[in-house]
C-alpha atoms as a PDB file:
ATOM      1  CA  UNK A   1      11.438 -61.870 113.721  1.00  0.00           C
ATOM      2  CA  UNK A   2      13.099 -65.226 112.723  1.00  0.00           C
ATOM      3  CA  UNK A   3      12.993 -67.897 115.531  1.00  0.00           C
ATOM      4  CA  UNK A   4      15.708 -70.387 116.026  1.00  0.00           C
ATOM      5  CA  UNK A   5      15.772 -73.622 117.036  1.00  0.00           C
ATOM      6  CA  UNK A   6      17.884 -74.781 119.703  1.00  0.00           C
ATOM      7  CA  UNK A   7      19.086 -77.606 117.497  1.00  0.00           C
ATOM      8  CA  UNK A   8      20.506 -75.149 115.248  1.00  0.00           C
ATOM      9  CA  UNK A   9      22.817 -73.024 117.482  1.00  0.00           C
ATOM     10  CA  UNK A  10      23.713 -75.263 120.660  1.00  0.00           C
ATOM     11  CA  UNK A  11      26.459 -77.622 119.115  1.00  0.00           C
ATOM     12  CA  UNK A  12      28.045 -74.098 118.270  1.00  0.00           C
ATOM     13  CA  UNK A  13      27.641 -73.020 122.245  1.00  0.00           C
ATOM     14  CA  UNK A  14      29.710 -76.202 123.294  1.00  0.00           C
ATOM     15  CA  UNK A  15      32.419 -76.163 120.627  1.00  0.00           C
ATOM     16  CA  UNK A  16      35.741 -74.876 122.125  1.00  0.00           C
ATOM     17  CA  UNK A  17      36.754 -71.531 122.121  1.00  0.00           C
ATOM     18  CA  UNK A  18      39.345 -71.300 120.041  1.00  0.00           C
ATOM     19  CA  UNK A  19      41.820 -68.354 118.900  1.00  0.00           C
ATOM     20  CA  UNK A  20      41.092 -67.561 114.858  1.00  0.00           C
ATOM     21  CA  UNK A  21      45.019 -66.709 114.707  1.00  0.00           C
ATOM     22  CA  UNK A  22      46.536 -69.978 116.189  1.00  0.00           C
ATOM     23  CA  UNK A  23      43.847 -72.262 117.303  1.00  0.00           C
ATOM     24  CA  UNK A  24      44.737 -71.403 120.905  1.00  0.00           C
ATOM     25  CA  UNK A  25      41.548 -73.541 122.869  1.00  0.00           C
ATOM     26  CA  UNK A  26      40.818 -71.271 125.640  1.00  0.00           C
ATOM     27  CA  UNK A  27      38.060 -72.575 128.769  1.00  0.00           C
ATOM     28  CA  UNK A  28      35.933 -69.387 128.988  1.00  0.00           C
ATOM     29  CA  UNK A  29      35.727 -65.522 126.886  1.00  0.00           C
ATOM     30  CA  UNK A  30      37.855 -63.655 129.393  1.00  0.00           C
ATOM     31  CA  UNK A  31      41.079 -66.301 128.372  1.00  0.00           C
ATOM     32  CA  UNK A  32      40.225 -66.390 124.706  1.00  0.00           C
ATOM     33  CA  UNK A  33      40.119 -62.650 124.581  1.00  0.00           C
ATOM     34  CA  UNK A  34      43.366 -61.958 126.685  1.00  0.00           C
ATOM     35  CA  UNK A  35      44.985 -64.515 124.411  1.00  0.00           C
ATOM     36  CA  UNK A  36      44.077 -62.946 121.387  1.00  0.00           C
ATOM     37  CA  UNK A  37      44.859 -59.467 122.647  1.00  0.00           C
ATOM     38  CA  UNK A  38      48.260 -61.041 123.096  1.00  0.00           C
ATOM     39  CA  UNK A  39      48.674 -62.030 119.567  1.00  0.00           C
ATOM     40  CA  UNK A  40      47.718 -58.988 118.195  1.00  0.00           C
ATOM     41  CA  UNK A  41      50.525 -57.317 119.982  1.00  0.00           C
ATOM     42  CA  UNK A  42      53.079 -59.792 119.091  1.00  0.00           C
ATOM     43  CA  UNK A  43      51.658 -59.254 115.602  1.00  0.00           C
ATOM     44  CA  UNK A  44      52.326 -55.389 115.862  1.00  0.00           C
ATOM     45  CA  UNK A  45      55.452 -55.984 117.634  1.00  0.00           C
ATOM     46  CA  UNK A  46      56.404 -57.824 114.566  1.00  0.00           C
ATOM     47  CA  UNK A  47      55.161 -54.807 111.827  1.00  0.00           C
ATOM     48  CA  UNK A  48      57.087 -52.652 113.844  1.00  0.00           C
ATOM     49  CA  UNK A  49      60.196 -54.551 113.856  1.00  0.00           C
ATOM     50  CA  UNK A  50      59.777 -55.136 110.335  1.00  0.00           C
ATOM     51  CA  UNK A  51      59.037 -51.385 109.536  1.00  0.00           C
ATOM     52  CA  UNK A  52      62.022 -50.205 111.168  1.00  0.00           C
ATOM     53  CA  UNK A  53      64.343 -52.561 109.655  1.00  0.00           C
ATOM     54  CA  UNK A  54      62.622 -51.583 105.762  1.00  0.00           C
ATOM     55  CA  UNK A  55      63.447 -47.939 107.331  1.00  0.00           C
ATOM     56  CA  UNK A  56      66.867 -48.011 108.350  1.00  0.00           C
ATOM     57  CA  UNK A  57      67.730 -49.985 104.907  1.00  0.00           C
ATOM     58  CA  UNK A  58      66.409 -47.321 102.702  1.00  0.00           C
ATOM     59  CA  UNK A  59      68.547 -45.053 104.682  1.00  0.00           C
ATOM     60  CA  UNK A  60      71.461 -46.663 104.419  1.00  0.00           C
ATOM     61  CA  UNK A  61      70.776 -47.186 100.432  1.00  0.00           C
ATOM     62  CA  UNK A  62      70.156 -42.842 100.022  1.00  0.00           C
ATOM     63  CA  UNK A  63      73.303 -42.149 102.485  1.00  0.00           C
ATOM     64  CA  UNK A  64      75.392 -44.630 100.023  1.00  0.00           C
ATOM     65  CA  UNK A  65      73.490 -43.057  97.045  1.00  0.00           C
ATOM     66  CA  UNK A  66      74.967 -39.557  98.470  1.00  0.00           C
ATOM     67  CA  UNK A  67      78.295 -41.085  99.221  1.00  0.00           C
ATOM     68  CA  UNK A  68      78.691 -41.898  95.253  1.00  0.00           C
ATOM     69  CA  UNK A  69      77.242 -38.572  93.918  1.00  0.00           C
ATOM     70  CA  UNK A  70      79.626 -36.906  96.101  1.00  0.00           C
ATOM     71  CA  UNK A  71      82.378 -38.616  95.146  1.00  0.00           C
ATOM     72  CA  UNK A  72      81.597 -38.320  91.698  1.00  0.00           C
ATOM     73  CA  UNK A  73      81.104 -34.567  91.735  1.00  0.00           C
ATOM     74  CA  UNK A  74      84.883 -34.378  93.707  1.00  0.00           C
ATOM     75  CA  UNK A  75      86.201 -36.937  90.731  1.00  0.00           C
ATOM     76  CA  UNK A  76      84.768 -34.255  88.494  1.00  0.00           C
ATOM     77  CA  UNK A  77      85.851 -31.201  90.166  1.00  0.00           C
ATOM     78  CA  UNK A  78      89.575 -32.693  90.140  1.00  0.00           C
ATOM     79  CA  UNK A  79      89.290 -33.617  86.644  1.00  0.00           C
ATOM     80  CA  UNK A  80      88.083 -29.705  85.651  1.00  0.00           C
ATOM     81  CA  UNK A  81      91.144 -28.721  87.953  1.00  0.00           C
ATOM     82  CA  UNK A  82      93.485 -30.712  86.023  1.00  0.00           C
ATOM     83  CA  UNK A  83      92.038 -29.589  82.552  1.00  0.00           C
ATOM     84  CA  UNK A  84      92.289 -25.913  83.339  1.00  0.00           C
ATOM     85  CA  UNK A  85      96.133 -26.844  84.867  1.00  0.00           C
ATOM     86  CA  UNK A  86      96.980 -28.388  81.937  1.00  0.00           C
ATOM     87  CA  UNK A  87      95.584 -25.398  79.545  1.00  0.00           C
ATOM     88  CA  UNK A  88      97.422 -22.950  81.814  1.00  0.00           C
ATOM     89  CA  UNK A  89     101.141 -24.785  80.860  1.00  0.00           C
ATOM     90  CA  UNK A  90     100.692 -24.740  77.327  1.00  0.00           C
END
């Protein structure tokens, strides 16, 4: 088993505790690990948010993109209408 020195690790033990997100300095584990439970939720909140916003804008773009082909098919319909009506007078 490797042995460590005391030399080597205990700067590390009395550095801060700080947040890997934001730099947050908390005093003890506890706050540091409430704090960064906290940003991971405002960090989901945000994909969520941002999901549902991608999501609604692709359905507005097909509902538009069904809007047209219908239209189109109705423009087409109308013009088939008006050929036929025409070949039916002469």
């Amino acid at each position: 088993m490797v042995k460590l020195e005391e030399k080597q690790y205990e700067s590390l033990l009395k550095e801060d505790l700080a947040c890997f997100h934001c730099n947050h300095v908390s005093k003890n584990m506890p706050q540091l690990k409430q704090h960064i439970e906290e940003e991971w939720n405002k960090l989901a909140e945000r994909e969520r948010t941002r999901a549902d916003r991608k999501r609604k804008l692709e359905e507005r773009k097909d509902r538009k993109k069904t809007e047209e082909l219908a239209e189109g098919e109705e423009q087409e319909e109308e013009e088939v209408l008006a050929k036929k009506a025409k070949i039916d007078e002469d």
